[in-house]
N, C-alpha and C. Protein backbone atom coordinates (compact mmCIF):
# COMPACT_ATOMS: atom_id res chain seq x y z
N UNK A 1 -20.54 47.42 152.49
CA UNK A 1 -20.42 46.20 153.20
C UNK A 1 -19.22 45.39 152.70
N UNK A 2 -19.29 45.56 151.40
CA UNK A 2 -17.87 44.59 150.78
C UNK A 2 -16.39 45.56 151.11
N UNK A 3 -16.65 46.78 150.94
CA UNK A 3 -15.06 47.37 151.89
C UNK A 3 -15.77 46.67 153.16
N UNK A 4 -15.73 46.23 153.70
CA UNK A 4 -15.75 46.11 155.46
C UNK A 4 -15.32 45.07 155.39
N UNK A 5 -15.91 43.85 154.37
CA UNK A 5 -15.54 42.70 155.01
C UNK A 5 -13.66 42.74 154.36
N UNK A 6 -13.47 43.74 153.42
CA UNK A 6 -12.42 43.37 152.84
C UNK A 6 -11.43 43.96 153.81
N UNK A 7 -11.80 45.02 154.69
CA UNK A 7 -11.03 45.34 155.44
C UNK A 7 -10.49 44.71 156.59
N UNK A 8 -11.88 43.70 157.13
CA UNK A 8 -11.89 42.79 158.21
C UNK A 8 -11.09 41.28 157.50
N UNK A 9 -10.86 41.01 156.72
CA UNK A 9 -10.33 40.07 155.93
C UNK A 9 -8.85 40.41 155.66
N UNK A 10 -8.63 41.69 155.56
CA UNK A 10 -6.84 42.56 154.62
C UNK A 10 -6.36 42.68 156.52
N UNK A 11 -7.56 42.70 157.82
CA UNK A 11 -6.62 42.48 159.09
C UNK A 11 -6.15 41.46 160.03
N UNK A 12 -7.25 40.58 159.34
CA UNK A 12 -6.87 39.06 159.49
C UNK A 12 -5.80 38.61 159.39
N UNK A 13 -5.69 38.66 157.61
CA UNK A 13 -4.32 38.20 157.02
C UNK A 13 -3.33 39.04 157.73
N UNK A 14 -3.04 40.19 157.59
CA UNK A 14 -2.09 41.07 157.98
C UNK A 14 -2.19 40.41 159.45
N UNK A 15 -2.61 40.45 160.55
CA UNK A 15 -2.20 39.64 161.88
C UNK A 15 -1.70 38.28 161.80
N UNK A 16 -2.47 37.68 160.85
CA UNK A 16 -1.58 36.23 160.71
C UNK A 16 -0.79 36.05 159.79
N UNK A 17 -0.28 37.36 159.28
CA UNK A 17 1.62 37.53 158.84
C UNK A 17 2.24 38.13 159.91
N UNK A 18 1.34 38.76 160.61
CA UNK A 18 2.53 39.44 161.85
C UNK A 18 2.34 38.07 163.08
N UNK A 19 1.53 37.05 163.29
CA UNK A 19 2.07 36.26 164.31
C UNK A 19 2.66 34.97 163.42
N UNK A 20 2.65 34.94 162.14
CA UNK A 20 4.00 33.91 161.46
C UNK A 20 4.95 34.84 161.55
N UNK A 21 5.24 35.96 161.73
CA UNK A 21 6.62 36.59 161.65
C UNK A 21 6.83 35.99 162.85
N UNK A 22 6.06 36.54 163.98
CA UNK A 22 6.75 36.30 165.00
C UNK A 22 6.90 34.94 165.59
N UNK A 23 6.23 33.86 165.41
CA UNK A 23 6.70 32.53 165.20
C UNK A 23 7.99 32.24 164.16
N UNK A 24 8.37 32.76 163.22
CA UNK A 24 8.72 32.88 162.52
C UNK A 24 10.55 33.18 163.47
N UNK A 25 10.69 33.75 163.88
CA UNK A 25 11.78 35.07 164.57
C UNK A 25 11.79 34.47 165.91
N UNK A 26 10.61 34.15 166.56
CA UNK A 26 11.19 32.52 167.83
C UNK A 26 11.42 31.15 167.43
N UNK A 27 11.00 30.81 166.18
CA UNK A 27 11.92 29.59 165.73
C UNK A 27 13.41 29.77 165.86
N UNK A 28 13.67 31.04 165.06
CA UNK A 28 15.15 31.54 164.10
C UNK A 28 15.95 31.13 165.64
N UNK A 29 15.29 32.40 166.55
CA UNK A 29 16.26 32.29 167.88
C UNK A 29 16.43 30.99 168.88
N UNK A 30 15.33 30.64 168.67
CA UNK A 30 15.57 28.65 169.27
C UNK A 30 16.68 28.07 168.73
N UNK A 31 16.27 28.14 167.05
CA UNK A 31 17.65 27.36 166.38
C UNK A 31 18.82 27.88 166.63
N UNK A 32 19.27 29.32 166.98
CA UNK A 32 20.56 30.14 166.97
C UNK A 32 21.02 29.26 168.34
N UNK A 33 20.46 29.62 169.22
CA UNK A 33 20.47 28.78 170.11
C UNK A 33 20.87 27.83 170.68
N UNK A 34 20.18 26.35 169.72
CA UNK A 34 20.44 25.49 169.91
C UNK A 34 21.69 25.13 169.17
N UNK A 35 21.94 25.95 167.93
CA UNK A 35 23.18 25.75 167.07
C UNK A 35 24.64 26.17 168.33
N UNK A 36 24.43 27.41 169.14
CA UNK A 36 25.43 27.82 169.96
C UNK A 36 25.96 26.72 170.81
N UNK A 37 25.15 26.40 171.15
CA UNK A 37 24.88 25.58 172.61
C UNK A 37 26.01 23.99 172.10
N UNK A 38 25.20 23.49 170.73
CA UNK A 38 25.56 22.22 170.14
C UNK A 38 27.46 22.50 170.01
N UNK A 39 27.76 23.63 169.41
CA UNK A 39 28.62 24.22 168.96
C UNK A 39 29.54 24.12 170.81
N UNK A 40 28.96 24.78 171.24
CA UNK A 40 29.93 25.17 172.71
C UNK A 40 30.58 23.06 173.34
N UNK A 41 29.13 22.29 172.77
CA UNK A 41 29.41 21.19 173.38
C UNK A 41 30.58 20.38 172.76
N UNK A 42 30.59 20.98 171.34
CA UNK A 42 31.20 19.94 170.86
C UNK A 42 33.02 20.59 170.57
N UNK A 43 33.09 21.69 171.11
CA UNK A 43 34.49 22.45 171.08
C UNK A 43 34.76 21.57 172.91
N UNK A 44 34.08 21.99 173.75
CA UNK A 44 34.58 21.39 174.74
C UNK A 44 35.03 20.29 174.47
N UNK A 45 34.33 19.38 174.21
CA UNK A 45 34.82 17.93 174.12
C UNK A 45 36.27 17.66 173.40
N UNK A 46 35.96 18.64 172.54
CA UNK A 46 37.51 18.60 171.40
C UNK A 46 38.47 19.00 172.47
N UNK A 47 38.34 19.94 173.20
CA UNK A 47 39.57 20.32 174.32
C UNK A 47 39.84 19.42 174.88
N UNK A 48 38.43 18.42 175.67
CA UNK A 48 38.76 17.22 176.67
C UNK A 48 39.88 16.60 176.00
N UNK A 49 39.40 15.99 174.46
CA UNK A 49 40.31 15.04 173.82
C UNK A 49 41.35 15.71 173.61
N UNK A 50 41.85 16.72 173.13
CA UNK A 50 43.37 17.30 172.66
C UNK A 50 43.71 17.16 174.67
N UNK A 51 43.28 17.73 176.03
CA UNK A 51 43.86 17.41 177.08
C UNK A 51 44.39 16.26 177.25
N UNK A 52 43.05 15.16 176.89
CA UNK A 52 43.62 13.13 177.47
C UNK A 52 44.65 13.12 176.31
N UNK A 53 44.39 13.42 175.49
CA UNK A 53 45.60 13.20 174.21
C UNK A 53 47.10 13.67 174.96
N UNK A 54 47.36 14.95 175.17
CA UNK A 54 48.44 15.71 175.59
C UNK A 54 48.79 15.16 176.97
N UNK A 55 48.11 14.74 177.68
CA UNK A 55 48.71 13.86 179.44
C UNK A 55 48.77 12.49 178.74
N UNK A 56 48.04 11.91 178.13
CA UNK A 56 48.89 10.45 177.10
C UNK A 56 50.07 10.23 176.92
N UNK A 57 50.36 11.92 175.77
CA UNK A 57 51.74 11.98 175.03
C UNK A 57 52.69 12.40 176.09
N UNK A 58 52.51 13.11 177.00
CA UNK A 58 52.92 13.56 177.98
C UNK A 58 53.76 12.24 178.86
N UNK A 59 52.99 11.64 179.43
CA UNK A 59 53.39 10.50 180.08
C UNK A 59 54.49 9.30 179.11
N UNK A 60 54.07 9.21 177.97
CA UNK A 60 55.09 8.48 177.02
C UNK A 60 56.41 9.30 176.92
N UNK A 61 56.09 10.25 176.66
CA UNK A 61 57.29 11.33 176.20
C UNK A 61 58.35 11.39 177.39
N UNK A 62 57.70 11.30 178.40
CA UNK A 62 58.33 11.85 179.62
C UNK A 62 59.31 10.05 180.02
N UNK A 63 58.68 9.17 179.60
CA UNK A 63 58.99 8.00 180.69
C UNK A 63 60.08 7.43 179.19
N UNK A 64 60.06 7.52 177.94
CA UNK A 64 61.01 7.21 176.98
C UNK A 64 62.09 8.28 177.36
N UNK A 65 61.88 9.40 178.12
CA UNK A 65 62.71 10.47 178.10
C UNK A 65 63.82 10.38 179.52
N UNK A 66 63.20 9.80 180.30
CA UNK A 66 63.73 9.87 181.66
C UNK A 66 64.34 8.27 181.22
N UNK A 67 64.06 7.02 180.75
CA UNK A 67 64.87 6.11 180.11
C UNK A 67 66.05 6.71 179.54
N UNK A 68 66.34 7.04 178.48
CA UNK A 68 67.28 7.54 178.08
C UNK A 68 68.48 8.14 178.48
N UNK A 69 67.64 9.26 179.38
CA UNK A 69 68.78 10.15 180.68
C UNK A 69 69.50 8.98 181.42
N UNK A 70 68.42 8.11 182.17
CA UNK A 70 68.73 7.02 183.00
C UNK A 70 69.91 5.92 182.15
N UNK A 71 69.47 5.71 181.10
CA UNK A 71 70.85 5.01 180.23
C UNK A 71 72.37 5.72 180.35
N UNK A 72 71.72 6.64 179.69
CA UNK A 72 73.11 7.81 179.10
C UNK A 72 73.98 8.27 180.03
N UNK A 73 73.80 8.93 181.40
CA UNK A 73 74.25 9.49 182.31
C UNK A 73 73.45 9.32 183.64
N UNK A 74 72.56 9.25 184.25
CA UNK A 74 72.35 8.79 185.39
C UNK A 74 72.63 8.26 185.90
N UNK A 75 73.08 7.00 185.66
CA UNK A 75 73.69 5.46 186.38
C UNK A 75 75.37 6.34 186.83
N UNK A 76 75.88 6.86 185.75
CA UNK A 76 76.97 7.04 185.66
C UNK A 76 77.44 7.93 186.98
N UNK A 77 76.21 9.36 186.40
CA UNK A 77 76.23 10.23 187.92
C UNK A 77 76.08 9.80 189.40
N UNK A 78 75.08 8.73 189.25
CA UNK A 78 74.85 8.52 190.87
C UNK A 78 76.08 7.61 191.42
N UNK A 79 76.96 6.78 190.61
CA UNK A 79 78.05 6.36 191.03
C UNK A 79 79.02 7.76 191.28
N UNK A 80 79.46 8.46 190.61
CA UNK A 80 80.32 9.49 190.96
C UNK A 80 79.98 10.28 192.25
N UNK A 81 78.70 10.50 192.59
CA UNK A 81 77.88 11.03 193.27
C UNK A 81 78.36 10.14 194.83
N UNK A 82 78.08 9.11 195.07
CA UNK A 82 78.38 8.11 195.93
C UNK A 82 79.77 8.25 196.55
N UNK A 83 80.55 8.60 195.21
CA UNK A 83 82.00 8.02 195.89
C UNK A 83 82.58 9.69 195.68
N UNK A 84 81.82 11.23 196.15
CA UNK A 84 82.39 11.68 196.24
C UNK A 84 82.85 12.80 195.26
N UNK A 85 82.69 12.29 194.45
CA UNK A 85 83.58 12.73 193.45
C UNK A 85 82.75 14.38 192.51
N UNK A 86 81.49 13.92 192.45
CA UNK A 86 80.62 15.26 192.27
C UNK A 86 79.78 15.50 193.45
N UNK A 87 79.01 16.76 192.89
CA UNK A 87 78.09 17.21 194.00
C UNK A 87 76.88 16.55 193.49
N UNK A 88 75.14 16.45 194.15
CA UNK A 88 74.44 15.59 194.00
C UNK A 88 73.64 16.40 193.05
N UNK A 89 73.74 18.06 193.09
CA UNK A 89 72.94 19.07 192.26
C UNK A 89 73.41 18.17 190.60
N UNK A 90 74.43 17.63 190.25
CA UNK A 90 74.77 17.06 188.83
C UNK A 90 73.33 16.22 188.91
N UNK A 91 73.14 15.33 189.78
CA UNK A 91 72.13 14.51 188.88
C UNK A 91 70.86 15.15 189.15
N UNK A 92 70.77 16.27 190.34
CA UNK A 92 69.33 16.88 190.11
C UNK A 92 69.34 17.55 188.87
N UNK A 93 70.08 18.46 188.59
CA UNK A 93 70.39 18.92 186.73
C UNK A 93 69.68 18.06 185.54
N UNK A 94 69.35 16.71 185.92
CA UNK A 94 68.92 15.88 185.00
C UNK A 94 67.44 16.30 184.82
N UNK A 95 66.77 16.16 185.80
CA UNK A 95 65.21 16.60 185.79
C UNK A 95 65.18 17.97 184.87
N UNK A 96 65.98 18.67 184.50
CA UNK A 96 65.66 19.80 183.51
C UNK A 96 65.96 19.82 182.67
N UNK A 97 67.28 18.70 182.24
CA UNK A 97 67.69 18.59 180.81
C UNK A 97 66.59 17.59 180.68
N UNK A 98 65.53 16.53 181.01
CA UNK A 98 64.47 15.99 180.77
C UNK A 98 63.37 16.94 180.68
N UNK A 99 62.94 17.63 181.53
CA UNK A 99 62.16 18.80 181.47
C UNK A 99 62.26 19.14 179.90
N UNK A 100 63.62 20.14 179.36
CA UNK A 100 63.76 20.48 178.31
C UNK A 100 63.23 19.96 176.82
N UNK A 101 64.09 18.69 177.26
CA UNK A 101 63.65 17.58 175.81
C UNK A 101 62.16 17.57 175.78
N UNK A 102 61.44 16.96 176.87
CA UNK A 102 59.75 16.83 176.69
C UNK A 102 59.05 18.36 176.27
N UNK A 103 59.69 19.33 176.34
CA UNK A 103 58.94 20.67 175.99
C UNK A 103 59.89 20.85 174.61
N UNK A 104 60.79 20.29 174.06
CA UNK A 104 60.76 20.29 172.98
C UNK A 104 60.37 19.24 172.20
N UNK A 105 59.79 18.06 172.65
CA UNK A 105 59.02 17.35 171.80
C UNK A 105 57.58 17.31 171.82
N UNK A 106 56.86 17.93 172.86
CA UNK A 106 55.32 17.92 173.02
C UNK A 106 55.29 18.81 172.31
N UNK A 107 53.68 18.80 171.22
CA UNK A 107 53.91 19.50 170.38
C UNK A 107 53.30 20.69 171.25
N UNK A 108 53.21 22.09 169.99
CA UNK A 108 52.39 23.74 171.02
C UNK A 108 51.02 23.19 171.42
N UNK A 109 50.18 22.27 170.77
CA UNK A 109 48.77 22.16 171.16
C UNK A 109 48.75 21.55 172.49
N UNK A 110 49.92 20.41 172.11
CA UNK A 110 49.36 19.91 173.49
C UNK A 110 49.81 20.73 174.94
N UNK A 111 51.26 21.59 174.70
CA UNK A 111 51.54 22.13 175.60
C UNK A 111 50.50 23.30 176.20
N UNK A 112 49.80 23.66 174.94
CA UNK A 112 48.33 24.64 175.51
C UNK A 112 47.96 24.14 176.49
N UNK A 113 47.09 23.08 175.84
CA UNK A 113 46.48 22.02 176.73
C UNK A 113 46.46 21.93 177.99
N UNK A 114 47.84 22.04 178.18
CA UNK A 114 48.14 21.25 179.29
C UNK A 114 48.21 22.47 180.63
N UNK A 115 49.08 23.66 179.60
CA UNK A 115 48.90 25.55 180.46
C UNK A 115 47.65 25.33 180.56
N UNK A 116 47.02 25.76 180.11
CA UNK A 116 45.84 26.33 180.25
C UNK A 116 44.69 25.45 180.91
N UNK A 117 45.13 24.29 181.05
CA UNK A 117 44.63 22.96 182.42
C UNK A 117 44.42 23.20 183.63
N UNK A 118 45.65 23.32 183.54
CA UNK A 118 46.58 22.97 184.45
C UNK A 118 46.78 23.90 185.80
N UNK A 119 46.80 24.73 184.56
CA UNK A 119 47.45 26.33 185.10
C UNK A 119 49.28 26.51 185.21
N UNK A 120 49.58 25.47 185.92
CA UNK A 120 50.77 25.28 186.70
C UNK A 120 52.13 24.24 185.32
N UNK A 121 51.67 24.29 183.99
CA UNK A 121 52.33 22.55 183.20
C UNK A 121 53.65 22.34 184.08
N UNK A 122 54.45 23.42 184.05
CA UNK A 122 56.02 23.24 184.45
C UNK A 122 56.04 22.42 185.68
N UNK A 123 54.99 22.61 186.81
CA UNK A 123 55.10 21.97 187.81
C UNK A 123 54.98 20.58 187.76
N UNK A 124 53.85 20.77 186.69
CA UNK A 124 53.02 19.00 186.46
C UNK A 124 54.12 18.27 185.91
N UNK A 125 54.97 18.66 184.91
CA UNK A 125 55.60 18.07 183.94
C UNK A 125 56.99 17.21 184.80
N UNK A 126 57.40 18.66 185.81
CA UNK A 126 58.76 18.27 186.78
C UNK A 126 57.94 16.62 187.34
N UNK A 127 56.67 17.18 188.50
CA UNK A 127 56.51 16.10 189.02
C UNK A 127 56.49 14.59 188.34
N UNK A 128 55.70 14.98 186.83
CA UNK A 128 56.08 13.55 186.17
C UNK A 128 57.14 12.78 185.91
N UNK A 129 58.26 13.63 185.75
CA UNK A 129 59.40 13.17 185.49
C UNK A 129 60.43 12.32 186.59
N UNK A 130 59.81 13.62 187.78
CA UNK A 130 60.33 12.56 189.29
C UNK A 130 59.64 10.97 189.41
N UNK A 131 58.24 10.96 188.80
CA UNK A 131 57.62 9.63 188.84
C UNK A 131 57.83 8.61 188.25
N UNK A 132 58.47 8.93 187.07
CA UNK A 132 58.96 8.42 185.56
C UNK A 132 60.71 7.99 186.71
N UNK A 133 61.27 8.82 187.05
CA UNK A 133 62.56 8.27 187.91
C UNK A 133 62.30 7.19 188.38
N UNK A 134 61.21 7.15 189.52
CA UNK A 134 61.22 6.38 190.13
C UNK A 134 60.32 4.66 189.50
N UNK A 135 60.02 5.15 188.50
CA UNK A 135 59.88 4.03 188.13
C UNK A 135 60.40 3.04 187.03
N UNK A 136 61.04 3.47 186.17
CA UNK A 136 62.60 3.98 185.07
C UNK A 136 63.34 3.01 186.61
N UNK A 137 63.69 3.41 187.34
CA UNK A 137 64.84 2.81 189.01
C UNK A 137 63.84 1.55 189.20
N UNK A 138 62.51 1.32 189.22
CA UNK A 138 62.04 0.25 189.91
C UNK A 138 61.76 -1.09 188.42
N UNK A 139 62.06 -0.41 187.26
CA UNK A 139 62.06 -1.59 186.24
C UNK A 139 63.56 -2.16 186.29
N UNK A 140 64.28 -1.17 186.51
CA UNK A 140 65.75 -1.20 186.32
C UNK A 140 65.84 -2.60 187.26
N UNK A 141 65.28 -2.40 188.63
CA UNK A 141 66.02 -3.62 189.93
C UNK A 141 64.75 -4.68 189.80
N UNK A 142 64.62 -4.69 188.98
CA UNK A 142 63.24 -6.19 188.74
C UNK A 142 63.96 -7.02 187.81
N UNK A 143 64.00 -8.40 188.59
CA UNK A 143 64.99 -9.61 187.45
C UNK A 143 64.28 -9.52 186.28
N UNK A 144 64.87 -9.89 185.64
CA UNK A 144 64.50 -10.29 184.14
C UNK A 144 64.38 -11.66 183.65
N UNK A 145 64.50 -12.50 184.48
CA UNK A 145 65.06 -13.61 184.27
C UNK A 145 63.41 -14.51 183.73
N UNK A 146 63.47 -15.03 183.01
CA UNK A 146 62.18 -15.89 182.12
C UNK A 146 62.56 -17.00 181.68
C-alpha cells in the first residue's frame, strides 16, 4: 500500500513539474514576444525620428544653400540671362550645384532616411530646392523697411 501511494504521490509531483515546465516555456515565449514586439516598436520610432530629423536638416540645409547660390551667382545669372548674353540652362545648372552641396552636407544617416522613405530622395531634394528658389526670390522682393 505504501509503494502505491508513493507511486501515486512520485506522479503527482512529476505532472506538476511537467505542467510548471510547461507554464514555465509559455511564460518564456510570451516574454520573447513581448520583448520582440517592444523592440520592433521602439526601432521604428527611432527611424520616424532620424526621418523628421533628416526632412528638418534637409529643409535648413537646402534653404541656407539656395541663399547662398542666390547671393553668389544667381542674381548675377538671371541679369546676363535677360540681356542675352547667356543661355538660361546657366542658371538651371544652379539647382545641381545646390543639389550637390546639400548631399554633401546631409549627413549618410540622414540621406538613408530619406532613400529609403522616400524611395525617390534625388527627386524630393531637386523639388525642395525649386521651393527654397522661390522663396529665397519672395524674401528677396519684401521691403525691409522697420
Amino acid at each position: 500500500m505504501q509503494g502505491t501511494i508513493t507511486n501515486v504521490l512520485l506522479n503527482v509531483v512529476l505532472g506538476l513539474v511537467t505542467l510548471g515546465g510547461a507554464y514555465a516555456t509559455l511564460y518564456i515565449q510570451r516574454a520573447t514576444k513581448k520583448v520582440k514586439i517592444e523592440t520592433q516598436r521602439i526601432e521604428e520610432e527611432k527611424q520616424r525620428d532620424i526621418l523628421w530629423t533628416a526632412l528638418d536638416r534637409l529643409e535648413d540645409v537646402a534653404f541656407k544653400t539656395v541663399n547662398k547660390i542666390e547671393e553668389v551667382s544667381a542674381k548675377n545669372l538671371r541679369q546676363l540671362v535677360k540681356g542675352g548674353k547667356i543661355d538660361k540652362e546657366k542658371l538651371e545648372d544652379l539647382a545641381v550645384v545646390a543639389y550637390n552641396e546639400i548631399i554633401d552636407i546631409l549627413e549618410p544617416e540622414y540621406l538613408d532616411a530619406l532613400e529609403s522613405t522616400l524611395g525617390d530622395a534625388e527627386t524630393y531634394i531637386l523639388n525642395t530646392i525649386e521651393e527654397k528658389v522661390k522663396k529665397v526670390k519672395d524674401l528677396k522682393e519684401v521691403p525691409h523697411d522697420l
